[in-house]
N, C-alpha and C. Protein backbone atom coordinates (compact mmCIF):
# COMPACT_ATOMS: atom_id res chain seq x y z
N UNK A 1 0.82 -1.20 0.00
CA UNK A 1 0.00 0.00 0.00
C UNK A 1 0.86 1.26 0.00
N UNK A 2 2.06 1.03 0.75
CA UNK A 2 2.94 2.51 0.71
C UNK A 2 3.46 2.85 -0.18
N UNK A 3 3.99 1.44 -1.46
CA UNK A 3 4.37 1.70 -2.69
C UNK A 3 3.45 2.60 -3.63
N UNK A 4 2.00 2.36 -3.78
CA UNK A 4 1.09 2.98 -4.15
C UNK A 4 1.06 4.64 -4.17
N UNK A 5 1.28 5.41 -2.47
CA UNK A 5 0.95 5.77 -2.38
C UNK A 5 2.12 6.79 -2.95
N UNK A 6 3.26 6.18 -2.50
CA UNK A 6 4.85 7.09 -3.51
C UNK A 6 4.62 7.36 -4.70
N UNK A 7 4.21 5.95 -5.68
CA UNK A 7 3.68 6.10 -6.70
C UNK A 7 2.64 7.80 -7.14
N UNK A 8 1.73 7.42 -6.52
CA UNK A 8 0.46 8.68 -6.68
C UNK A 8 1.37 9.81 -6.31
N UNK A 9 1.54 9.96 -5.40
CA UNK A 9 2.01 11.49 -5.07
C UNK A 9 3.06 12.04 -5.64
N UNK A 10 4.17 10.93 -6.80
CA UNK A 10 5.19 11.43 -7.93
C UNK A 10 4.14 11.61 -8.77
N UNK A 11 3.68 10.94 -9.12
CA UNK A 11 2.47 11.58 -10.37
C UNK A 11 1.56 13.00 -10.19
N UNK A 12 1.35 13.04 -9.06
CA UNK A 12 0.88 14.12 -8.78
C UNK A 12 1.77 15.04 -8.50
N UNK A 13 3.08 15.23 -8.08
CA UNK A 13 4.03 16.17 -7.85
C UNK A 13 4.52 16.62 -9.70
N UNK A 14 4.56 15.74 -10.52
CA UNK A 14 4.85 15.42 -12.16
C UNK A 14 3.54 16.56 -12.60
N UNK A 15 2.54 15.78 -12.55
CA UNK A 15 1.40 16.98 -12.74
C UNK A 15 1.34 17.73 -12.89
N UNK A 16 1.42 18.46 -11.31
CA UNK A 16 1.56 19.82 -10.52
C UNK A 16 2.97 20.66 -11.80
N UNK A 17 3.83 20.03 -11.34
CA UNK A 17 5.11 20.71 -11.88
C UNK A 17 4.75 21.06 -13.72
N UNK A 18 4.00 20.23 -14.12
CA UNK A 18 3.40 20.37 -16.04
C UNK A 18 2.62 21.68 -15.90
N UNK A 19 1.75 21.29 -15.03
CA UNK A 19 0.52 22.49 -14.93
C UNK A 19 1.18 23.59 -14.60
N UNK A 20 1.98 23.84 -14.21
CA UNK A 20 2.75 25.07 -13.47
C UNK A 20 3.51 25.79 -14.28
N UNK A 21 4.40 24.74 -15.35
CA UNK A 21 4.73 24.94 -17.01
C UNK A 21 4.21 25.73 -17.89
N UNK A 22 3.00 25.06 -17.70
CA UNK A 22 1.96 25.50 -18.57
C UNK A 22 1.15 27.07 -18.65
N UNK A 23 1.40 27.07 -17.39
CA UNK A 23 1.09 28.64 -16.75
C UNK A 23 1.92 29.91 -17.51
N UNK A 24 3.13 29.66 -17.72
CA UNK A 24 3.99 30.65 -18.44
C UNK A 24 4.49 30.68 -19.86
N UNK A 25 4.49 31.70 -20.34
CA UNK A 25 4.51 32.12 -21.22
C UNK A 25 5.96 31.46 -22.03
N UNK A 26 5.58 30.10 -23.03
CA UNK A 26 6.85 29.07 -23.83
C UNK A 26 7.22 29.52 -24.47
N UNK A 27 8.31 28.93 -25.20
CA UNK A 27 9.20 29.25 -26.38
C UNK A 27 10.10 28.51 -26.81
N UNK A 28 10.11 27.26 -28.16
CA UNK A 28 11.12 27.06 -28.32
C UNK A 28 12.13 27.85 -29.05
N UNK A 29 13.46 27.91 -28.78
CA UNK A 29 14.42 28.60 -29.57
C UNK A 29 15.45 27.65 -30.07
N UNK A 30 15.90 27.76 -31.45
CA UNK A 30 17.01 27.47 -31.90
C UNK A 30 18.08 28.48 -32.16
N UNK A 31 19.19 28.11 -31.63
CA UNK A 31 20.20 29.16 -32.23
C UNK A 31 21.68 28.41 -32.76
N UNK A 32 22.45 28.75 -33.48
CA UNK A 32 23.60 28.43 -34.06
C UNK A 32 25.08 28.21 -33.26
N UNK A 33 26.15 27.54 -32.80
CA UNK A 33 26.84 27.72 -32.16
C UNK A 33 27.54 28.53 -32.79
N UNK A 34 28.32 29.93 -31.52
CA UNK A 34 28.83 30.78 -31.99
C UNK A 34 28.27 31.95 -32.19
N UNK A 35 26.94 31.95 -32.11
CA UNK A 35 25.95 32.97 -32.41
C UNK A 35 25.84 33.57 -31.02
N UNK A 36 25.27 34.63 -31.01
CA UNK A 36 23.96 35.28 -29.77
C UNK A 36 23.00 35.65 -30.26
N UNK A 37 22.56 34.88 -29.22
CA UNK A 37 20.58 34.72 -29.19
C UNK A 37 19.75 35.66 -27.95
N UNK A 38 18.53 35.89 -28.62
CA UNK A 38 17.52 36.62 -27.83
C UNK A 38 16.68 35.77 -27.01
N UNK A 39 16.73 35.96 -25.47
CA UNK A 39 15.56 35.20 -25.16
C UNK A 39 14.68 35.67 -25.03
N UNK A 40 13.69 35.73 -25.74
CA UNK A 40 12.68 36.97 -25.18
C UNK A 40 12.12 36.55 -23.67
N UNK A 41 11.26 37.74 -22.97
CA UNK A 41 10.77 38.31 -21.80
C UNK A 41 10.20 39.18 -21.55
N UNK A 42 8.95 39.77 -21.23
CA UNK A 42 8.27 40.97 -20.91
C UNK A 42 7.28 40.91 -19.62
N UNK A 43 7.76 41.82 -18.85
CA UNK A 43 6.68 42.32 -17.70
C UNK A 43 5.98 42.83 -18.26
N UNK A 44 5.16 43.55 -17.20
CA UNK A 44 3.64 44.28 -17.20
C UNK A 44 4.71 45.61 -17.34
N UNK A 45 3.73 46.38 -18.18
CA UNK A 45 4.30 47.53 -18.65
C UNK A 45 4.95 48.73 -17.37
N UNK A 46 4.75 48.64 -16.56
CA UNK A 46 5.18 49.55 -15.49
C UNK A 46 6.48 49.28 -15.38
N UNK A 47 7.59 49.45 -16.10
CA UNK A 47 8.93 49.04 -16.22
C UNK A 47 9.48 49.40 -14.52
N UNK A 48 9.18 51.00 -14.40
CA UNK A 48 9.58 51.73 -13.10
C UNK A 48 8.91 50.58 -11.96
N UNK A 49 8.18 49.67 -11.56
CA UNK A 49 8.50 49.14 -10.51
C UNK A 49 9.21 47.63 -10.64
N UNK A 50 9.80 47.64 -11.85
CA UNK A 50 10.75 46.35 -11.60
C UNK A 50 11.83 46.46 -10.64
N UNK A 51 12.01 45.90 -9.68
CA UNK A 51 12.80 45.52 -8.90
C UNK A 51 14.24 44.64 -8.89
N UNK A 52 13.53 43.57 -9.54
CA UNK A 52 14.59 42.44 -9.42
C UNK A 52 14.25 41.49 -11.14
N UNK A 53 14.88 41.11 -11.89
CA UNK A 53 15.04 40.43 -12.47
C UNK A 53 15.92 38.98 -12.97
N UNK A 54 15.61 37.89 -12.28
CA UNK A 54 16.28 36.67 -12.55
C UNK A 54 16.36 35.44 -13.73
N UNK A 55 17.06 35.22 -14.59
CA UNK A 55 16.96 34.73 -15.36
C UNK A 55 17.54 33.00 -14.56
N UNK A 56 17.27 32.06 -14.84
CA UNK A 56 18.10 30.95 -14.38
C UNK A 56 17.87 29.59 -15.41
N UNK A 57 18.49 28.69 -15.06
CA UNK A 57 18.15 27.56 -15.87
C UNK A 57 17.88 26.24 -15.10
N UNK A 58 16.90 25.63 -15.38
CA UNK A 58 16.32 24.44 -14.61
C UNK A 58 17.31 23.30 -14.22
N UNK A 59 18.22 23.14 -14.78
CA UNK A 59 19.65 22.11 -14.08
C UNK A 59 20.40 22.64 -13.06
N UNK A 60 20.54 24.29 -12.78
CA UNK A 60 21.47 24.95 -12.39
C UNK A 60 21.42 24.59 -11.00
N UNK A 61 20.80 24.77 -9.98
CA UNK A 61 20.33 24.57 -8.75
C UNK A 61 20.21 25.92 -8.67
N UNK A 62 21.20 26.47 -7.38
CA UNK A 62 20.64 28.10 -6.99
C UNK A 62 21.91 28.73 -7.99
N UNK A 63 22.52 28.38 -8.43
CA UNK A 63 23.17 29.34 -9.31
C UNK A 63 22.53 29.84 -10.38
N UNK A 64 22.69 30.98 -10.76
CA UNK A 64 21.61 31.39 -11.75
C UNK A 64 22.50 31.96 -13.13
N UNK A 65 21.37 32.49 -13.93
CA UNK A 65 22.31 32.63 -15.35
C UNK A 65 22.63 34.03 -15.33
N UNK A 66 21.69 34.83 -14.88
CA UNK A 66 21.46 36.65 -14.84
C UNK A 66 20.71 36.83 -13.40
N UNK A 67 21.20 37.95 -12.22
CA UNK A 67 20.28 38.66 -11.84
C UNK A 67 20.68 40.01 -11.66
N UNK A 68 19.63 40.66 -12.25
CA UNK A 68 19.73 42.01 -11.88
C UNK A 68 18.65 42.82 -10.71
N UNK A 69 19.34 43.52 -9.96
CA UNK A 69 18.83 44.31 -8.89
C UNK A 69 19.38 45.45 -8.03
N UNK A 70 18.55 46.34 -7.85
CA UNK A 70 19.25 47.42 -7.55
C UNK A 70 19.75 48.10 -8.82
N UNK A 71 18.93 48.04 -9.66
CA UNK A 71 20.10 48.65 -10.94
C UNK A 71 21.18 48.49 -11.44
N UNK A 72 21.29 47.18 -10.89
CA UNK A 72 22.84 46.70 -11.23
C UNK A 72 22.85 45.22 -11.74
N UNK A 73 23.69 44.29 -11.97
CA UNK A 73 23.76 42.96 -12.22
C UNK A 73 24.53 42.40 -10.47
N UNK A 74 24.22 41.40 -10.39
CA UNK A 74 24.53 40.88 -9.22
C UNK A 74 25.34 39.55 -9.55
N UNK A 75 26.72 39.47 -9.54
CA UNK A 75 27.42 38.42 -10.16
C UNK A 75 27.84 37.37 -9.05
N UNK A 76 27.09 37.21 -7.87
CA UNK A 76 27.82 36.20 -6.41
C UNK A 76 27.50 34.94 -6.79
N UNK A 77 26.28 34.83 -7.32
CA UNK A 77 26.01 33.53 -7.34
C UNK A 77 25.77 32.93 -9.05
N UNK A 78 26.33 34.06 -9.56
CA UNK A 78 26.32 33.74 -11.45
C UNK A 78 27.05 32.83 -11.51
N UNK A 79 26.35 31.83 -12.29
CA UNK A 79 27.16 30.27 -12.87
C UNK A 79 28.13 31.06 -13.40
N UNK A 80 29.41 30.23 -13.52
CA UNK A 80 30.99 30.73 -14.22
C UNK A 80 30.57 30.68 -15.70
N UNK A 81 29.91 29.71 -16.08
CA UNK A 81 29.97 29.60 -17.57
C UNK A 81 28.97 30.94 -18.32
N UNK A 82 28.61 31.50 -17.45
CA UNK A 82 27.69 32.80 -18.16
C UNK A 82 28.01 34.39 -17.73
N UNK A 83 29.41 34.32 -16.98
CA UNK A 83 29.91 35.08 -16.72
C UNK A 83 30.68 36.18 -17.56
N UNK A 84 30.54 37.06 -18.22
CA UNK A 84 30.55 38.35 -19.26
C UNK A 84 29.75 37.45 -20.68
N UNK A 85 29.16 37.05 -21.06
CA UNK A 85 28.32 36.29 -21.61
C UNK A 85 26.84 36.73 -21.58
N UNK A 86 26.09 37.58 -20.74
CA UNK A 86 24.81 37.24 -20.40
C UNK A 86 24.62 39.14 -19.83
N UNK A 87 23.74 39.71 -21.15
CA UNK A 87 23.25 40.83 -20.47
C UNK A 87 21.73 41.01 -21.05
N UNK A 88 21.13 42.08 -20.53
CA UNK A 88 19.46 42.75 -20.66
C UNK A 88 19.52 43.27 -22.04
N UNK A 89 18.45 42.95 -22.89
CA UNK A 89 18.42 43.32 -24.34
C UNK A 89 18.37 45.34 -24.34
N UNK A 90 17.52 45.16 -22.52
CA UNK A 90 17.40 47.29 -22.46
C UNK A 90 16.97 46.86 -21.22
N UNK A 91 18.87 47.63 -20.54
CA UNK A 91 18.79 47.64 -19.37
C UNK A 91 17.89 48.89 -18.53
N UNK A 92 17.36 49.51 -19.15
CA UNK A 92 16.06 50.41 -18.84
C UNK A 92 14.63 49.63 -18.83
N UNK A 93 14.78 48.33 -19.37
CA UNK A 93 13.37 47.63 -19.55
C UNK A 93 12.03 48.08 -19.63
N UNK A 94 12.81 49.13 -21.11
CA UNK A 94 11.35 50.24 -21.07
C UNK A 94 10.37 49.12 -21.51
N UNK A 95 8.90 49.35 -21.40
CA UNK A 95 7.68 48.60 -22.04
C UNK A 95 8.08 47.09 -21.59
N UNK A 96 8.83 46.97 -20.16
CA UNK A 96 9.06 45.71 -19.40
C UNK A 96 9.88 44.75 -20.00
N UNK A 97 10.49 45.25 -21.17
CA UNK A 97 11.44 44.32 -22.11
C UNK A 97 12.64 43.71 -21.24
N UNK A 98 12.08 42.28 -20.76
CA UNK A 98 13.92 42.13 -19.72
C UNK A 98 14.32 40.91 -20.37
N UNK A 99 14.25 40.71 -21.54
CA UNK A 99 14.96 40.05 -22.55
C UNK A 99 15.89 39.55 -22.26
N UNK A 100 16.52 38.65 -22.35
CA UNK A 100 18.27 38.10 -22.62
C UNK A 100 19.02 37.67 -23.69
N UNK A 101 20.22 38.36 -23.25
CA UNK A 101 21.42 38.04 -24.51
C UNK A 101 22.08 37.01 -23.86
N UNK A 102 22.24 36.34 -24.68
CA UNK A 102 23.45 35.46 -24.47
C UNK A 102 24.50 35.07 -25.73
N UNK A 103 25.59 35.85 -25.52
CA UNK A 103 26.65 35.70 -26.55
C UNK A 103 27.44 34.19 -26.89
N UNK A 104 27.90 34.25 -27.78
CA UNK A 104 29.01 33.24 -28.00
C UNK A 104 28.02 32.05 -27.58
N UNK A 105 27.00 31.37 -27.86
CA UNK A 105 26.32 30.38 -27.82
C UNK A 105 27.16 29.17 -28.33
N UNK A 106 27.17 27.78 -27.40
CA UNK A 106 27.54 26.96 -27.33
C UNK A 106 26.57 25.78 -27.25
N UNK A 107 27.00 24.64 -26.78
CA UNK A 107 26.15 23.39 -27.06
C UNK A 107 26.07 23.02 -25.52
N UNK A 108 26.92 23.42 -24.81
CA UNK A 108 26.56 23.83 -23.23
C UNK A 108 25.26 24.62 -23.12
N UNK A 109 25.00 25.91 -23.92
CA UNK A 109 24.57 26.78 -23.33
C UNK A 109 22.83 25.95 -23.77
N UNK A 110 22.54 24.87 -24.46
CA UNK A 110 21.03 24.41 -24.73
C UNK A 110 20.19 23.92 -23.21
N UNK A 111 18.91 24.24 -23.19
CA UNK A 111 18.45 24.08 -21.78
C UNK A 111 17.61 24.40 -21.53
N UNK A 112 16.71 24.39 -20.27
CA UNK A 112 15.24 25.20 -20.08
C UNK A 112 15.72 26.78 -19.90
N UNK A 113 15.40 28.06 -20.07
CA UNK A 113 15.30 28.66 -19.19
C UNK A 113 14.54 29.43 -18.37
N UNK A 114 14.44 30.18 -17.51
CA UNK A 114 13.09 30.69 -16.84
C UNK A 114 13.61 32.33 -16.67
N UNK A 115 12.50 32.88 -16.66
CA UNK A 115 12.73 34.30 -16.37
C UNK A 115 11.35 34.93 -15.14
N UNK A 116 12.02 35.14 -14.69
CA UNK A 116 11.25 35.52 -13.63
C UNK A 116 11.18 37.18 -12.76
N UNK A 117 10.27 37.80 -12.91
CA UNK A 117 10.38 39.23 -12.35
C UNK A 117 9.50 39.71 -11.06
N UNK A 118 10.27 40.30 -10.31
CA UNK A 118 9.69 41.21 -9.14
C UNK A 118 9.57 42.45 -9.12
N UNK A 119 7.69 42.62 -8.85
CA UNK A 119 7.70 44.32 -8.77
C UNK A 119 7.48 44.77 -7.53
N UNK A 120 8.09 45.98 -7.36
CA UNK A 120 7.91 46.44 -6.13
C UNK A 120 6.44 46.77 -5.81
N UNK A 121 6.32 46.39 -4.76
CA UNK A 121 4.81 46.19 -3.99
C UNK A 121 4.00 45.19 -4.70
N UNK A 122 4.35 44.29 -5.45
CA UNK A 122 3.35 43.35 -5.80
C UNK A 122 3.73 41.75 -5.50
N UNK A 123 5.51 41.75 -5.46
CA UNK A 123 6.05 40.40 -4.75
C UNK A 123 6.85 40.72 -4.37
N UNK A 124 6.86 41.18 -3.79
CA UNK A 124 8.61 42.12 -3.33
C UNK A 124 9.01 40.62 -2.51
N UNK A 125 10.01 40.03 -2.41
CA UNK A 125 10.53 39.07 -1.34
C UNK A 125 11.69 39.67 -0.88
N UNK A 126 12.17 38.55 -0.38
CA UNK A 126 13.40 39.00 1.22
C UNK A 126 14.58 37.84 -0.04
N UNK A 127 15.53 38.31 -0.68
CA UNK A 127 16.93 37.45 -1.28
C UNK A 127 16.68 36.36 -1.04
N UNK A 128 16.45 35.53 -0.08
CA UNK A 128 16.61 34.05 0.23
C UNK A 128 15.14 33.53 -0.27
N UNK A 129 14.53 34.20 -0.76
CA UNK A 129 13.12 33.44 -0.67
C UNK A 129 12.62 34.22 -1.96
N UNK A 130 13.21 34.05 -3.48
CA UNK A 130 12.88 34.42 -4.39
C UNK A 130 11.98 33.09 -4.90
N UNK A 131 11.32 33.10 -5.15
CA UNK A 131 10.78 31.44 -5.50
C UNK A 131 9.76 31.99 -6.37
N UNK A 132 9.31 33.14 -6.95
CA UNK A 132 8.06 33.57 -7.46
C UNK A 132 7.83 32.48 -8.92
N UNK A 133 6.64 32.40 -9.45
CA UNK A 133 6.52 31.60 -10.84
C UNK A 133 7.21 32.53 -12.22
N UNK A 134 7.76 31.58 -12.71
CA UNK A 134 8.38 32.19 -14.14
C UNK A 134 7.49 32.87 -14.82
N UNK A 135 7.64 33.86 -15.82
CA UNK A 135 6.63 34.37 -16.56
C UNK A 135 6.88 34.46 -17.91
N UNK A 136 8.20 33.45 -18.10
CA UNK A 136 8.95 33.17 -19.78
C UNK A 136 9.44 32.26 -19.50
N UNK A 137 9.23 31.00 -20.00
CA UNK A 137 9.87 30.00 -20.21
C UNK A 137 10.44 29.18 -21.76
N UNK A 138 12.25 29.39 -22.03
CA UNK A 138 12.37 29.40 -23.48
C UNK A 138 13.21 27.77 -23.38
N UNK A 139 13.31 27.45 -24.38
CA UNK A 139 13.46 25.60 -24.31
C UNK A 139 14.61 26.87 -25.30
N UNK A 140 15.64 26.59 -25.17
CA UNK A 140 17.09 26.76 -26.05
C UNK A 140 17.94 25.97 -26.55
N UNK A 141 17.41 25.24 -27.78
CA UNK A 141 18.45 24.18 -28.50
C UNK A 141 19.58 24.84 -29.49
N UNK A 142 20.91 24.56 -29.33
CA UNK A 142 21.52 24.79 -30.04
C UNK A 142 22.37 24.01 -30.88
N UNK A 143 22.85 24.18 -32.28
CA UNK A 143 22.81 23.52 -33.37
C UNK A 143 24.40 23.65 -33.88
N UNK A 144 25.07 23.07 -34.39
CA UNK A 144 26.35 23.49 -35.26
C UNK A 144 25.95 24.65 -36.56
N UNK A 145 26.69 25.74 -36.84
CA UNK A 145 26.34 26.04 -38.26
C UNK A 145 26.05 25.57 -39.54
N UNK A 146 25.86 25.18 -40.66
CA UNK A 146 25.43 24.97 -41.79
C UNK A 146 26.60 24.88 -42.60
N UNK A 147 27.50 23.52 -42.64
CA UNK A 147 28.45 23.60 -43.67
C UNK A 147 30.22 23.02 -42.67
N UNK A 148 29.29 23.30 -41.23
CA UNK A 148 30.21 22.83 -40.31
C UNK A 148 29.62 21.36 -39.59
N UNK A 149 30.83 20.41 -39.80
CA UNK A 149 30.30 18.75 -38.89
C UNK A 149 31.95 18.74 -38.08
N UNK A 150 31.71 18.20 -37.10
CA UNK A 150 32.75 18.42 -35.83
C UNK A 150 32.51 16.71 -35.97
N UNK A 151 33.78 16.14 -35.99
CA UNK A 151 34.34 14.92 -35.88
C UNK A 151 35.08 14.56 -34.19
N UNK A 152 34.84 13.61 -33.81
CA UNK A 152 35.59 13.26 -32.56
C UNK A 152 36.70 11.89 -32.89
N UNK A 153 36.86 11.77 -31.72
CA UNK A 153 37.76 10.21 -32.03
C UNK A 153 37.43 8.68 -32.18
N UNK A 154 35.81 9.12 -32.56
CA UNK A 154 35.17 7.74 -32.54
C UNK A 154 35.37 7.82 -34.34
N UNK A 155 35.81 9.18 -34.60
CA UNK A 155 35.48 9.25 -36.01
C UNK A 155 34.25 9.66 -36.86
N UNK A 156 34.67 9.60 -37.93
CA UNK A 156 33.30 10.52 -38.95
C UNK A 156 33.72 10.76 -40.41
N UNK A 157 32.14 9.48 -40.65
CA UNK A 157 32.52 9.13 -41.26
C UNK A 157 33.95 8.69 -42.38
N UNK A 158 34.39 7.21 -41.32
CA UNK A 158 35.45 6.30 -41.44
C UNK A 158 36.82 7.24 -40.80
N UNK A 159 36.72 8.42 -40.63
CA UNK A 159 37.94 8.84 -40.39
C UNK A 159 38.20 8.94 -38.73
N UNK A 160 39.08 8.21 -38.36
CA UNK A 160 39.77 8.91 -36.77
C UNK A 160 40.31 9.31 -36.00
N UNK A 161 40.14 10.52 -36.45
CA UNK A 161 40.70 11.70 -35.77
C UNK A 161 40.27 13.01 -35.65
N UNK A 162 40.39 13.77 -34.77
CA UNK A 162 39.89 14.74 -34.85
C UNK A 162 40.06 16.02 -35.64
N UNK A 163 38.70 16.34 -36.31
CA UNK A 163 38.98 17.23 -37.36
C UNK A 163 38.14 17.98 -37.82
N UNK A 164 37.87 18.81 -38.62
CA UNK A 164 36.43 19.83 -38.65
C UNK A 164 36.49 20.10 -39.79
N UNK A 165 34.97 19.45 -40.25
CA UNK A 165 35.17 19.84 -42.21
C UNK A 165 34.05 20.80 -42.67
N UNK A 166 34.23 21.95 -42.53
CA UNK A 166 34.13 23.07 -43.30
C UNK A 166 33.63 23.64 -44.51
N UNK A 167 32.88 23.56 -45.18
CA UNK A 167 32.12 23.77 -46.90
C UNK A 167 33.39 22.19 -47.39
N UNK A 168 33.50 21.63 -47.04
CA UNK A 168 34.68 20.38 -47.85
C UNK A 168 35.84 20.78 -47.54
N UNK A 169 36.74 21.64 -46.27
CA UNK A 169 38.35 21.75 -46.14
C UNK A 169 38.48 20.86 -44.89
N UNK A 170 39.40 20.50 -45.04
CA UNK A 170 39.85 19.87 -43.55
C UNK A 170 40.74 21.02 -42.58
């Protein structure tokens, strides 16, 4: 009976967590390695009481990808790998635009991400207890360019070694 009941309440925790998905505003994105990509994001038009803006990614734990607050970027707990990499499309976020750049896109950088905003007097929290629901959620796959195939040492096609073939150059 207790197996059952583990059972039900992952399904229902699975659920919960879809439905909660579902709530915010999706997006898949493709982008090119090497490229920078837009993630889009928009608050409610009252740009002047944004507070806090967190961008993060669902593997990360509490390290996050972007936060800005106080008018500033807050780099203590920025993952290393998005470190000068990752700014606001308009760091004025006029018409609530809190968008993200992310430069130099990699095959690391593919992933959920979430964006999440605080306005003053409407969720204001205390730092430790940011937990509010996302209000952009972008699925970010990224791709090799068009004309580029990256070989490893298992080989490609018949060859093994590592090597990168280019419109046909080695």
């Amino acid at each position: 009976m207790q197996r059952l009941t583990v059972s039900y309440n992952e399904r229902l925790l699975s659920l919960t967590h879809y439905v909660h998905l579902l709530s915010a505003h999706q997006k898949n994105i493709t982008a090119e390695s090497g490229q920078n990509v837009m993630l889009p994001c928009r608050a409610p038009n009252n740009s002047s009481s944004i507070i806090v803006v967190k961008w993060s990614r669902a593997d990360m734990g509490y390290e996050y990808v972007l936060l800005y607050r106080d008018e500033q970027f807050d780099p203590e707990e920025q993952h290393p790998s998005f470190k000068n990499r990752v700014d606001l499309k308009d760091r004025q976020m006029k018409d609530g635009d809190v968008s993200l750049i992310l430069k130099d896109v990699t095959i690391n950088d593919a992933g959920i991400y979430e964006c999440q905003v605080f306005m003053r007097g409407a969720n204001m929290r205390k730092r430790a207890n940011m937990g509010g629901d996302p209000i952009s959620i972008i699925n970010l796959s990224v791709v090799d360019p068009p004309g580029l195939k990256t070989c490893g040492a298992q080989g490609c096609g018949g060859v093994s070694h590592v090597w990168s073939l280019q419109t046909g150059t080695q």
